[in-house]
N, C-alpha and C. Protein backbone atom coordinates (compact mmCIF):
# COMPACT_ATOMS: atom_id res chain seq x y z
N UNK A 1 0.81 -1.20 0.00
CA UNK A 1 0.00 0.00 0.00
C UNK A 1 0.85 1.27 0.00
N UNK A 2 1.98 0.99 0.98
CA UNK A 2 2.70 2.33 0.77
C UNK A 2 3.26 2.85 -0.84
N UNK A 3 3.44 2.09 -1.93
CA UNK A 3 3.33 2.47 -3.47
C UNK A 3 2.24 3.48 -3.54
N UNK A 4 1.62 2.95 -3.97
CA UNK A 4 -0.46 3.37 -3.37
C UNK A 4 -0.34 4.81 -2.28
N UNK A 5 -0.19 5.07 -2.19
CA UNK A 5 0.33 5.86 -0.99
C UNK A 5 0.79 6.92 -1.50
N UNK A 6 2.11 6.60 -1.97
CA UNK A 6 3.10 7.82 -2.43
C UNK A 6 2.65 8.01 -3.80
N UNK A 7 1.66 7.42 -4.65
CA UNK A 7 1.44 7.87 -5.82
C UNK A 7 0.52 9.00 -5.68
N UNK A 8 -0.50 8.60 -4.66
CA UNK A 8 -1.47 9.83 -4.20
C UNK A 8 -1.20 10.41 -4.12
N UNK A 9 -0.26 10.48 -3.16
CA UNK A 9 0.39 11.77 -2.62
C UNK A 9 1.67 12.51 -2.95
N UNK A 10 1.75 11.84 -4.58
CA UNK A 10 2.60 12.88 -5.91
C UNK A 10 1.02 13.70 -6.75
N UNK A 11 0.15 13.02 -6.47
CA UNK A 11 -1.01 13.66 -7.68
C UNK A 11 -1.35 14.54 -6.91
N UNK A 12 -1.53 14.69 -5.39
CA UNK A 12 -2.11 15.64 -4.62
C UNK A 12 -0.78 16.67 -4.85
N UNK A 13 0.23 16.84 -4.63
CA UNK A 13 1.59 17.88 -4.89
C UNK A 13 0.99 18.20 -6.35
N UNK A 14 0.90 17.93 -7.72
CA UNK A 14 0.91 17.84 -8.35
C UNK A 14 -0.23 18.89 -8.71
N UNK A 15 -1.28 18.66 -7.85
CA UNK A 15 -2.87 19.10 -8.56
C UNK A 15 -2.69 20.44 -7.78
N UNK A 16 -1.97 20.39 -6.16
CA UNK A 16 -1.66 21.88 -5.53
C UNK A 16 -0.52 22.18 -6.75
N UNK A 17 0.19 22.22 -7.20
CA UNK A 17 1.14 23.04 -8.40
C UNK A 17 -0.23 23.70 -9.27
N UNK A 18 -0.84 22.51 -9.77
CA UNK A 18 -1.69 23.26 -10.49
C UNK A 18 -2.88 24.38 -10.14
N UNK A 19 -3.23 23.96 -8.79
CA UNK A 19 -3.99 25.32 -8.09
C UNK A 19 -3.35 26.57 -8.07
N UNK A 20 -2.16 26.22 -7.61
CA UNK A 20 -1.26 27.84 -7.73
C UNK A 20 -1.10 28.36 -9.04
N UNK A 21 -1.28 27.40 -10.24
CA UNK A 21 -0.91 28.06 -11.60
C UNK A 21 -2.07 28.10 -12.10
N UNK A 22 -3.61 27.86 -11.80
CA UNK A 22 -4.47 28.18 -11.90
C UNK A 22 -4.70 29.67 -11.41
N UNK A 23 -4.10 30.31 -10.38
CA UNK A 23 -4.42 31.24 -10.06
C UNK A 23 -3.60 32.25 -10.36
N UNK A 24 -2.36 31.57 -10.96
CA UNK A 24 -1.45 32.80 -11.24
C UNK A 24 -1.90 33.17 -12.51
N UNK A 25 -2.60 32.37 -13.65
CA UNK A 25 -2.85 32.92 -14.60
C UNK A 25 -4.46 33.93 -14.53
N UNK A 26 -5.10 33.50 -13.96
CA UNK A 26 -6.47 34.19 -13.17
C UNK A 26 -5.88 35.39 -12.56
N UNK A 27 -4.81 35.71 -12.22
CA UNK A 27 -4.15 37.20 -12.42
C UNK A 27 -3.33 37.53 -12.98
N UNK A 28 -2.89 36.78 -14.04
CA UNK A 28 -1.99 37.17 -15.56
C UNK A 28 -3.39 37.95 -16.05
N UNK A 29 -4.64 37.36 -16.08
CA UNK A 29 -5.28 37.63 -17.16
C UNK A 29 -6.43 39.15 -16.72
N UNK A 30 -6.44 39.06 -15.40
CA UNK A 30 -7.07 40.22 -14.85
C UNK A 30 -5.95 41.14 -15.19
N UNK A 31 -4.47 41.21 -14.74
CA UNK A 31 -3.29 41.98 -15.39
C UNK A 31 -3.65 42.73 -16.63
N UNK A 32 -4.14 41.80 -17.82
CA UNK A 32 -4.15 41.92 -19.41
C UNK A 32 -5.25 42.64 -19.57
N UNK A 33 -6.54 42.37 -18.97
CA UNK A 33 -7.63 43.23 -18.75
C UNK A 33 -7.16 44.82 -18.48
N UNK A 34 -6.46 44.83 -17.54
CA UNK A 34 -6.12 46.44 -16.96
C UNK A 34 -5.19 46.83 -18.13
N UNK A 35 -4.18 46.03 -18.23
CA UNK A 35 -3.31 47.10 -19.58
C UNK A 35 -3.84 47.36 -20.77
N UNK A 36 -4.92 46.23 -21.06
CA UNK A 36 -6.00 46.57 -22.63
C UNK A 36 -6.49 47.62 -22.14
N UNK A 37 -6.94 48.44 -20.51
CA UNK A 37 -7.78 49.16 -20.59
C UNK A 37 -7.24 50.74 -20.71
N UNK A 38 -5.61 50.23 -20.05
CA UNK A 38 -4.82 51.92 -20.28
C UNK A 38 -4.69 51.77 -22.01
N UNK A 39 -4.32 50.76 -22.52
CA UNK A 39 -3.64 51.38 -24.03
C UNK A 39 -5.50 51.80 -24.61
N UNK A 40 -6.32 51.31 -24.38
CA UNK A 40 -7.82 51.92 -24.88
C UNK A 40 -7.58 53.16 -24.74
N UNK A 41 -7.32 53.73 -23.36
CA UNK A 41 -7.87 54.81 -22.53
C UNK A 41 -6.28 55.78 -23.47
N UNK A 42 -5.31 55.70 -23.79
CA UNK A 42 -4.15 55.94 -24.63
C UNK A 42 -4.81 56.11 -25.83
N UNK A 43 -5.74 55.50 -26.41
CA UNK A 43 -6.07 55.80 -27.83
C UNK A 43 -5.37 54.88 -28.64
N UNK A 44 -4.92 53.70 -27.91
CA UNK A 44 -3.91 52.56 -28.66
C UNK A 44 -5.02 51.78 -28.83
N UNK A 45 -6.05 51.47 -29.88
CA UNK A 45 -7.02 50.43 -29.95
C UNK A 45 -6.69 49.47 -30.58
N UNK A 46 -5.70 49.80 -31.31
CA UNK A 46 -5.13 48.09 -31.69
C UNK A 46 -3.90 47.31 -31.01
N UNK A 47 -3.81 47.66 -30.01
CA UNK A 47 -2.93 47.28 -29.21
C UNK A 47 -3.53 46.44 -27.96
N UNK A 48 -5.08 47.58 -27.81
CA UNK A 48 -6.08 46.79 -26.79
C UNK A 48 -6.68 45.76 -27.30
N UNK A 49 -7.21 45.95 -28.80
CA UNK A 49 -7.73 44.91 -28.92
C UNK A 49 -7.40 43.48 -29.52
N UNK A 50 -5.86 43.57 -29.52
CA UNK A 50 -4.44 42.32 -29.59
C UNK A 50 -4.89 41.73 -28.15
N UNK A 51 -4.95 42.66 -26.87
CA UNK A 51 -4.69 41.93 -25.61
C UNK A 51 -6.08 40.90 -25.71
N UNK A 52 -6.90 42.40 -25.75
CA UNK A 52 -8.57 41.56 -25.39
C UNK A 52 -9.05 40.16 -26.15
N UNK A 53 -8.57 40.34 -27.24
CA UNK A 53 -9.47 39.42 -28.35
C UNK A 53 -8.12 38.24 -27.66
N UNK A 54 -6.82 38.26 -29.13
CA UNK A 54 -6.01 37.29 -28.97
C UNK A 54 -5.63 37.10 -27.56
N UNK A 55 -4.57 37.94 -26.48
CA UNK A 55 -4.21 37.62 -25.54
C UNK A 55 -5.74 36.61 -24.71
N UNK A 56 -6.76 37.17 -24.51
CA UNK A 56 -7.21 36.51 -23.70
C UNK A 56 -8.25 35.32 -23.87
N UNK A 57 -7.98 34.94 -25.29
CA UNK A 57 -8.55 33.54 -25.73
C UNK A 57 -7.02 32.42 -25.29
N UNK A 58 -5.93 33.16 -25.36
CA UNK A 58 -4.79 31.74 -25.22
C UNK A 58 -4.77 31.97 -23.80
N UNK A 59 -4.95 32.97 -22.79
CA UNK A 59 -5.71 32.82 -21.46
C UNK A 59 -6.55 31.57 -21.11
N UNK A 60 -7.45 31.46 -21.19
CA UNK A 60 -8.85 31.20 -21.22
C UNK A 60 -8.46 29.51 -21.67
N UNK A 61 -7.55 29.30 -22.64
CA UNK A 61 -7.28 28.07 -23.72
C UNK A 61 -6.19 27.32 -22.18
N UNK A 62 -5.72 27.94 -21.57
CA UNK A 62 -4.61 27.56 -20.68
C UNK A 62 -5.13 27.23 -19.64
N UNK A 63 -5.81 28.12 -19.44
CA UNK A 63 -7.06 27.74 -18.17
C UNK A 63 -7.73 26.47 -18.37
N UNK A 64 -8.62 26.13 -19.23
CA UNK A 64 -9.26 25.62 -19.50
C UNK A 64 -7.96 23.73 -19.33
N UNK A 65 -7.43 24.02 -20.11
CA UNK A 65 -6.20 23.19 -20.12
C UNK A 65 -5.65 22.37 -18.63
N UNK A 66 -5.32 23.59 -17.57
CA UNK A 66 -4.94 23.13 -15.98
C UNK A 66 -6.48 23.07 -15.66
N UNK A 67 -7.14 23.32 -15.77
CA UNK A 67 -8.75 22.58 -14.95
C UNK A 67 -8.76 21.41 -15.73
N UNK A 68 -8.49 20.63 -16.84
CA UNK A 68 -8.29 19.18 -17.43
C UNK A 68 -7.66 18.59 -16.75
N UNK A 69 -6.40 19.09 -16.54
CA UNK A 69 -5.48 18.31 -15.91
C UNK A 69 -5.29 18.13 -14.07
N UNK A 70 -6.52 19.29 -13.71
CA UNK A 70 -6.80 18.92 -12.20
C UNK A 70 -7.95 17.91 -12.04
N UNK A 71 -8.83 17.65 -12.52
CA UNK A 71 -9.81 16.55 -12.98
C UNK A 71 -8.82 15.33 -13.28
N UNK A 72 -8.14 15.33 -14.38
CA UNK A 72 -7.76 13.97 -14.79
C UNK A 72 -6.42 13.55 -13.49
N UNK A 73 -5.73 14.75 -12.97
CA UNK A 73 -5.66 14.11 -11.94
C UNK A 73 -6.06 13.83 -10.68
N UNK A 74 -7.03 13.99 -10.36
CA UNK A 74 -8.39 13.72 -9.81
C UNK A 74 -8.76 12.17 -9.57
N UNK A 75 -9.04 12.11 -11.21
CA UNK A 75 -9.31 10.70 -11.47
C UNK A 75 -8.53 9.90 -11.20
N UNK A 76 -6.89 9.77 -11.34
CA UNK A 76 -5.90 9.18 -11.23
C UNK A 76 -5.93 8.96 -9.72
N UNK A 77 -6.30 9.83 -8.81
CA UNK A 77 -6.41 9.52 -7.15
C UNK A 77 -7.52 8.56 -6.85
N UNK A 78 -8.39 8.46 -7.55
CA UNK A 78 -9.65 7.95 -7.57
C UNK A 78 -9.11 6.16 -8.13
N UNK A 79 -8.00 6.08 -9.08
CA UNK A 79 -7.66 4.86 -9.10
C UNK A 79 -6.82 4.09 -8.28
N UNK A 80 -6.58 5.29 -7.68
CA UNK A 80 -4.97 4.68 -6.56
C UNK A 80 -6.36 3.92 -5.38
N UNK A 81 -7.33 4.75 -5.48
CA UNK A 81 -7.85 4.40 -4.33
C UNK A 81 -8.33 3.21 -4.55
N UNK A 82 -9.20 3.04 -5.43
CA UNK A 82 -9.88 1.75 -5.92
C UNK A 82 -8.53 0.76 -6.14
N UNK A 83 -7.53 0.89 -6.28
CA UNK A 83 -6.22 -0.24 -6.46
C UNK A 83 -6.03 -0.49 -5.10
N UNK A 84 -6.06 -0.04 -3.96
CA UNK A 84 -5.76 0.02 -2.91
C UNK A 84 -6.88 -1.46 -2.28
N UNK A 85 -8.33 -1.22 -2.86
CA UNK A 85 -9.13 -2.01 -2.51
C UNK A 85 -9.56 -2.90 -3.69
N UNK A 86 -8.52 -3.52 -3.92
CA UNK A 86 -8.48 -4.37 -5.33
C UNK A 86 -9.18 -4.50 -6.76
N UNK A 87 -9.59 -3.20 -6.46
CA UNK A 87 -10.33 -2.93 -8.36
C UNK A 87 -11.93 -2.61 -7.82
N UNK A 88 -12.01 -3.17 -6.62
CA UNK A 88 -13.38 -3.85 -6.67
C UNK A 88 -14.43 -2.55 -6.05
């Protein structure tokens, strides 16, 4: 069991990495919001609307991406567990 054990408890390290980089980009992207809103407020509208449109769809695409990979490793804890109690 202790295998079983330490695999969990690499996916749990693993899924906290990804909470913190879940949130660092959740203020990358509030960041990108505020500087689209000075270069607007500058009269730079194609500069804002590079951030708004492009920047914050590959945002959003990344995000979307670490919430997959906190689920699927999710699931992967969910098998350690069921291996633990023989499949069954």
């Amino acid at each position: 069991m202790t295998a079983l054990d330490d695999l969990q408890a690499g996916a749990h390290t693993a899924r906290a990495g990804l909470d913190d980089s879940l949130a660092a980009v959740a203020d990358l992207d509030k960041s990108t919001e505020d500087v689209a809103g000075q270069f607007a407020a500058l009269g730079q509208e194609s500069s804002a609307q590079i951030l708004t449109q492009g920047a914050a769809v590959r945002l959003a695409t990344v995000q979307e991406m670490l919430a997959n990979a906190q689920r699927e490793l999710d699931t992967f804890v969910d098998d350690c567990e069921r291996a633990k109690g023989g499949g069954g």
